[in-house]
Protein backbone atom coordinates (compact mmCIF):
# COMPACT_ATOMS: atom_id res chain seq x y z
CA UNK A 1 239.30 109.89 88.37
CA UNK A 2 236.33 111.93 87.10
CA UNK A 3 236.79 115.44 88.53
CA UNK A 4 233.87 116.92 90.32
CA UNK A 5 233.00 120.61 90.36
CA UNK A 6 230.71 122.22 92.45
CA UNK A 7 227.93 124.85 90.43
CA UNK A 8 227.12 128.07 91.97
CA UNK A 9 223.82 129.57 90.64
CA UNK A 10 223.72 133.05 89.90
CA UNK A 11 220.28 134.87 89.78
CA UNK A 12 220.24 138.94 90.10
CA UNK A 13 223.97 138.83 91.16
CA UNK A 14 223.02 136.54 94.30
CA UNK A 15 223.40 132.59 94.31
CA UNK A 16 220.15 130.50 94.17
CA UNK A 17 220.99 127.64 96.11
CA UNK A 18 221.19 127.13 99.34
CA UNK A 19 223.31 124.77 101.70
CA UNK A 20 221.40 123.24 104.69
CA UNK A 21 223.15 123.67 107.91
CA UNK A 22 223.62 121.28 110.52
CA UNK A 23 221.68 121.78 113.55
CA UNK A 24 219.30 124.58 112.42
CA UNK A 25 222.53 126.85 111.16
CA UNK A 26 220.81 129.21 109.14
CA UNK A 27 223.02 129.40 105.18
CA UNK A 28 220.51 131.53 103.65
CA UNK A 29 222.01 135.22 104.52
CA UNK A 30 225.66 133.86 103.93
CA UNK A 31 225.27 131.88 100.52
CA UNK A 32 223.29 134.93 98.64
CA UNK A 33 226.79 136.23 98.71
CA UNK A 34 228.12 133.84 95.94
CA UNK A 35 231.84 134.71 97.45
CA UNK A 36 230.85 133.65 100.65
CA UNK A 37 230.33 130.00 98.67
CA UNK A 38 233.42 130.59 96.23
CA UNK A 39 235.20 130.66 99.46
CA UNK A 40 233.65 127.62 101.38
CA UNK A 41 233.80 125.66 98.42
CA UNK A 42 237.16 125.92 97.87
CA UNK A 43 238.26 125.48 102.08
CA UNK A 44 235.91 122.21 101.10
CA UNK A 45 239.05 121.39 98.60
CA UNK A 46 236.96 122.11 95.31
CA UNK A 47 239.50 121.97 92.39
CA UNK A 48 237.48 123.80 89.85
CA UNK A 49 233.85 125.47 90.31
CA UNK A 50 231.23 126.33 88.13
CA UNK A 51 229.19 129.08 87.88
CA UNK A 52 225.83 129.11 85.90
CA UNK A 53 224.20 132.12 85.09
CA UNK A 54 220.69 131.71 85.63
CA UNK A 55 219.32 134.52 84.25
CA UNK A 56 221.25 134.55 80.98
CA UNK A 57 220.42 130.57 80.29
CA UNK A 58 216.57 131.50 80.83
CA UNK A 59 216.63 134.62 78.53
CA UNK A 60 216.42 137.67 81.14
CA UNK A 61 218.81 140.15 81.87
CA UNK A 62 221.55 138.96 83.39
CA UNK A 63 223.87 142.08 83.69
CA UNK A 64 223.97 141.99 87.86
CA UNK A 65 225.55 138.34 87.16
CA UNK A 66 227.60 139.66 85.13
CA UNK A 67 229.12 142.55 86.98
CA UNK A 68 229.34 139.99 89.84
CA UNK A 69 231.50 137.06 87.82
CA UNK A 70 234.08 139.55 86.86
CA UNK A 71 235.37 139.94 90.66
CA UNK A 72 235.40 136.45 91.17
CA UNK A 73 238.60 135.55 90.13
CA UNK A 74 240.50 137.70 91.97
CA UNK A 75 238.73 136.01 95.73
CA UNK A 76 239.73 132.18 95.18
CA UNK A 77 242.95 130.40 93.63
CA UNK A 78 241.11 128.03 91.34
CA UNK A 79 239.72 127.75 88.13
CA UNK A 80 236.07 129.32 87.42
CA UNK A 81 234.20 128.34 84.48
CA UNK A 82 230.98 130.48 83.39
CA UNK A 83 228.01 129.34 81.80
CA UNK A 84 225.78 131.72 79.81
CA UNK A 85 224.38 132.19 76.72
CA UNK A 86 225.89 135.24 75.53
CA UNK A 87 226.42 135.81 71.88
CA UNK A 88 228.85 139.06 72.05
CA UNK A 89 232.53 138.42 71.41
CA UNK A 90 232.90 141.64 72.96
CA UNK A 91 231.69 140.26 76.32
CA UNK A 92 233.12 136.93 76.37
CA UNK A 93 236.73 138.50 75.91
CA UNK A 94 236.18 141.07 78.77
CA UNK A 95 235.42 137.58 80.65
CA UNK A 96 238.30 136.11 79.60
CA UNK A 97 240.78 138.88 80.10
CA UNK A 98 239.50 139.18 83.58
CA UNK A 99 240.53 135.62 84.95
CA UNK A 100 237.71 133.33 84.26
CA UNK A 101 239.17 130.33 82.90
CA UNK A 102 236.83 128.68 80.66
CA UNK A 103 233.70 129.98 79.46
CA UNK A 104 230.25 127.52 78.20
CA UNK A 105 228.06 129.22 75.23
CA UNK A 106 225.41 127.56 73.63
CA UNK A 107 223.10 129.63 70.68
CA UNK A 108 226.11 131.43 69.16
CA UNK A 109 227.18 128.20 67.80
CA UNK A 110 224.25 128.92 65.11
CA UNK A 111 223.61 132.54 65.11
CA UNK A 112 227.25 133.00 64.62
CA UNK A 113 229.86 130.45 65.24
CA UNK A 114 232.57 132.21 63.58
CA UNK A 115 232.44 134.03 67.33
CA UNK A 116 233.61 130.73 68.89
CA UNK A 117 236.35 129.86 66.23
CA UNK A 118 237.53 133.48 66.51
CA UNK A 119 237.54 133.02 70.51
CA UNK A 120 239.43 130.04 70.43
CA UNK A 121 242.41 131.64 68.16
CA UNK A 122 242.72 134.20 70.73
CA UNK A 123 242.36 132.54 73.56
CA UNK A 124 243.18 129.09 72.87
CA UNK A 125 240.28 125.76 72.58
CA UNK A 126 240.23 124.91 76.08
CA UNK A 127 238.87 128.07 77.43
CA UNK A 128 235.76 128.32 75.24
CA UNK A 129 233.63 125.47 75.26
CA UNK A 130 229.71 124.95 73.97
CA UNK A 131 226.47 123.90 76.67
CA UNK A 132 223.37 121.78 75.51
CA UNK A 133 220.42 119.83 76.94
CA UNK A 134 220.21 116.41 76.41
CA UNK A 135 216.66 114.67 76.29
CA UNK A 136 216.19 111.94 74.13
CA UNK A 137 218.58 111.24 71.32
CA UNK A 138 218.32 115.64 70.72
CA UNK A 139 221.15 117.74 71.71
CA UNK A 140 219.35 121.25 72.20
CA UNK A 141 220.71 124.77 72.86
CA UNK A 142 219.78 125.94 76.23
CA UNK A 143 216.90 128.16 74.64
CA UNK A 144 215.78 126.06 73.29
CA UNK A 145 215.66 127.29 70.08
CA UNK A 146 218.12 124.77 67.98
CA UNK A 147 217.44 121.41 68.17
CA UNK A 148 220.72 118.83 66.61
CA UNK A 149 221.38 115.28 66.49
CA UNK A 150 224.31 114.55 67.91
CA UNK A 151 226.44 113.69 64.96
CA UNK A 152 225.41 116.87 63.19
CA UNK A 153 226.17 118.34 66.89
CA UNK A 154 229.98 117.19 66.32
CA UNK A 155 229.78 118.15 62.64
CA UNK A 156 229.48 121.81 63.76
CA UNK A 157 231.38 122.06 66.92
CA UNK A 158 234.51 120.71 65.14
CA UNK A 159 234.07 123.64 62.43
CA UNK A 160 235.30 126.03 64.89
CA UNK A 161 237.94 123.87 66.29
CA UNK A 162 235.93 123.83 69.84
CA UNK A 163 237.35 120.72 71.91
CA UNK A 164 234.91 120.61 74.80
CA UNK A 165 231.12 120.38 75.21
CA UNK A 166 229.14 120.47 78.26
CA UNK A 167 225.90 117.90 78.26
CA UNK A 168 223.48 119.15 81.12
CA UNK A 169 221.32 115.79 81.37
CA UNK A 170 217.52 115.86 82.85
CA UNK A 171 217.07 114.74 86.56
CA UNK A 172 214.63 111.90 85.07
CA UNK A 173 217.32 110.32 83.55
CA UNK A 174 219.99 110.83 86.09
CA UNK A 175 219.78 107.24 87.51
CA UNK A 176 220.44 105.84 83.73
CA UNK A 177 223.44 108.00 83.51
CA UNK A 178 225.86 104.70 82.77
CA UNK A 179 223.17 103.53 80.30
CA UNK A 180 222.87 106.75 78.67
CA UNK A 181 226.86 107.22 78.38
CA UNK A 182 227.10 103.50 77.00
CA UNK A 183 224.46 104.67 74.17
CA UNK A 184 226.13 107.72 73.02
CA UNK A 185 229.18 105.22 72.59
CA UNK A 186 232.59 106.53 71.37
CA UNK A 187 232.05 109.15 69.35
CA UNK A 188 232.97 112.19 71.55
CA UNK A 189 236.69 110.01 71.90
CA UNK A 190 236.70 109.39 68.53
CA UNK A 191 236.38 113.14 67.64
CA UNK A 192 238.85 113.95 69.97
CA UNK A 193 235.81 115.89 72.09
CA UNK A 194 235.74 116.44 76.05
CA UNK A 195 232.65 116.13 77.53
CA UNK A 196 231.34 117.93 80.87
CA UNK A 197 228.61 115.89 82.31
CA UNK A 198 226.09 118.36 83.98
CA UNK A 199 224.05 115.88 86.30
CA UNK A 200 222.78 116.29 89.96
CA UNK A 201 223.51 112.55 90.72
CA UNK A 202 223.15 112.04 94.42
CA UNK A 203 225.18 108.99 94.86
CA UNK A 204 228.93 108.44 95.80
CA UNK A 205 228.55 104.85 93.77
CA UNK A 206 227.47 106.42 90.46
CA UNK A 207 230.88 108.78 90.68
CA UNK A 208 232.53 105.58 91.09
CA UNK A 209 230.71 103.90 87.65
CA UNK A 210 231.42 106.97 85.98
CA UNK A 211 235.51 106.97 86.20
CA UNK A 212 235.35 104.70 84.00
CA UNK A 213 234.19 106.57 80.88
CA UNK A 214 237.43 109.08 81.51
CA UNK A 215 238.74 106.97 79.17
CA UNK A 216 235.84 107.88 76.61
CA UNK A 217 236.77 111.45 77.30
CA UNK A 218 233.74 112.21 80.11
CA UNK A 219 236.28 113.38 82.08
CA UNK A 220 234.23 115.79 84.54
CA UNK A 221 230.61 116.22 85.98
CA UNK A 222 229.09 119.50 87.36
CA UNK A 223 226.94 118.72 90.49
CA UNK A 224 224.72 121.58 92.18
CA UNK A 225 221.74 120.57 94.40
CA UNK A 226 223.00 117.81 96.03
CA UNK A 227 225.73 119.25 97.19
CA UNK A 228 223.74 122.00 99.03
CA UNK A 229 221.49 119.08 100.28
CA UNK A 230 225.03 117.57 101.66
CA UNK A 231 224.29 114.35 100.09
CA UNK A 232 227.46 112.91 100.19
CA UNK A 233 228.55 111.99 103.73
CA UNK A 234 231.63 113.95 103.70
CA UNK A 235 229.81 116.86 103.61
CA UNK A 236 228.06 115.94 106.99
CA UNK A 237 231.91 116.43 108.58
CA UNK A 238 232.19 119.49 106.61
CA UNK A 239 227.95 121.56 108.11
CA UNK A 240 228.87 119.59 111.62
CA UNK A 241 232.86 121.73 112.07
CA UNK A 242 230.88 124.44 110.35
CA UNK A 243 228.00 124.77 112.90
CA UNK A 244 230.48 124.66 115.59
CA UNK A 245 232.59 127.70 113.97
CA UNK A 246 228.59 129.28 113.86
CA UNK A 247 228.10 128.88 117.74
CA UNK A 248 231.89 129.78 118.80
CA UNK A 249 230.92 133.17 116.66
C-alpha cells in the first residue's frame, strides 16, 4: 500500500497551513505551533511526516525553520523527513545527527554533488534523498535554476549513489496523476530509484489507483492542503472528537 505522509509547512519557524475545525473550532493559534501538529498528526496515526521548509525552497532565510526542525525529533516517535534546499554539508549533518531521518535537497546536486555522495557514505542512501518540480517532460530544481530531462536526471542522481527522489507534481496536473506515472514508465524501477510523489490529490480513489505503481517503486506520496481541508472523510471523525475535546476544555 502506498504510504501517505502528512507535510507540515514551515514559514518563520511557524507552520503555514491551517486545519479547519469542525463547528467554528478555531486551529489557527494551535497549528502556528508546528509541535502542536507533529503531535495531532501522529495521535491521527501518521507513520512518517514531512516537513517542508518554506522559506529555504523559495530562497529567503530560513534559519527560524531551522532552529525549529532540530527539536522536533525529540516530541514525536516517528520518522521526520526535511525538505530544503540547503547546500552546506555542515548543516545537513547537524540535521542528521539530531534525529531527522531523511533529509530532501535539490540545487546541490549541481553546485556540488560530491556533498550528497559524501552524505550518503556517512550516513547511509536512504537518509539523503534529492526534490524537483515536475512540469512537462522537465525535472527542475526547486529554484528553479537547473532545468534536466529526466534520463539525464537519473544519469546524475545515480553518480552519487542517491536511491530516492522526491517529484513535487503541479496541482494542474494532479487529476492525470495515473496518466502521468504511466508516461514516465519504468525507468525509476529499472534504476533501482524510489520515488516520493509530492501531490495534493484530494481523493481517497486516486490513493487507491496509485498502490499500484508500488510495484514501479512510487512507493509514497506527500499530501498537505487537503489534509488541513479534511478532505478525506476520516478526518471528519477525527475535527468532530476534536471539537468536543475543544468545548469540554
Amino acid at each position: 500500500m502506498i504510504l501517505v505522509i502528512p507535510k507540515i509547512e514551515l514559514r518563520g519557524g511557524e507552520s503555514n497551513l491551517v486545519i479547519c475545525g469542525e463547528n467554528d473550532v478555531n486551529f489557527n493559534s494551535f497549528c502556528k505551533d508546528p509541535v502542536n501538529l507533529l503531535q495531532l498528526m501522529r495521535k491521527e496515526n501518521a507513520k512518517t511526516l514531512h516537513i517542508s521548509d518554506y522559506d529555504s525552497l523559495n530562497g529567503q532565510d530560513h534559519l527560524l525553520n531551522l532552529n525549529s526542525v532540530l527539536y522536533f525529533q525529540d516530541c514525536i516517535d516517528i520518522p521526520i523527513e526535511y525538505e530544503s534546499n540547503i547546500i552546506s554539508y555542515e548543516i545537513a549533518k547537524l540535521l542528521l545527527d539530531n534525529g531527522i531521518y531523511r533529509i530532501f535537497v535539490s540545487d546541490v546536486l549541481f553546485i556540488d554533488a560530491q556533498i550528497i555522495g559524501n552524505l550518503i557514505t556517512q550516513y547511509r542512501s536512504s537518509r539523503i534523498a534529492v526534490s524537483f518540480n515536475y512540469d512537462g517532460n522537465q525535472f527542475t530544481s526547486v529554484s528553479g535554476n537547473f532545468h534536466r530531462q529526466l534520463d539525464e536526471l537519473l544519469e546524475s542522481i545515480l553518480a552519487v549513489n542517491c536511491c530516492r527522489i522526491l517529484i513535487k507534481i503541479d496541482d494542474n496536473d494532479k487529476d492525470n496523476i495515473t496518466q502521468l506515472l504511466d508516461k514516465l514508465g519504468h525507468k525509476f524501477r529499472d534504476k533501482k530509484i524510489h520515488v516520493t510523489i509530492g501531490c495534493d490529490v484530494d481523493s481517497f480513489q486516486i490513493l487507491i489507483d496509485l498502490d499500484k505503481y508500488v510495484n514501479n517503486y512510487f512507493d509514497s506520496i506527500i499530501i498537505g492542503k487537503p489534509l488541513y481541508e479534511n478532505k478525506f472523510s476520516c478526518q471528519k471523525i477525527w475535527r468532530k472528537i476534536e471539537a468536543k475535546l475543544e468545548n469540554l476544555n
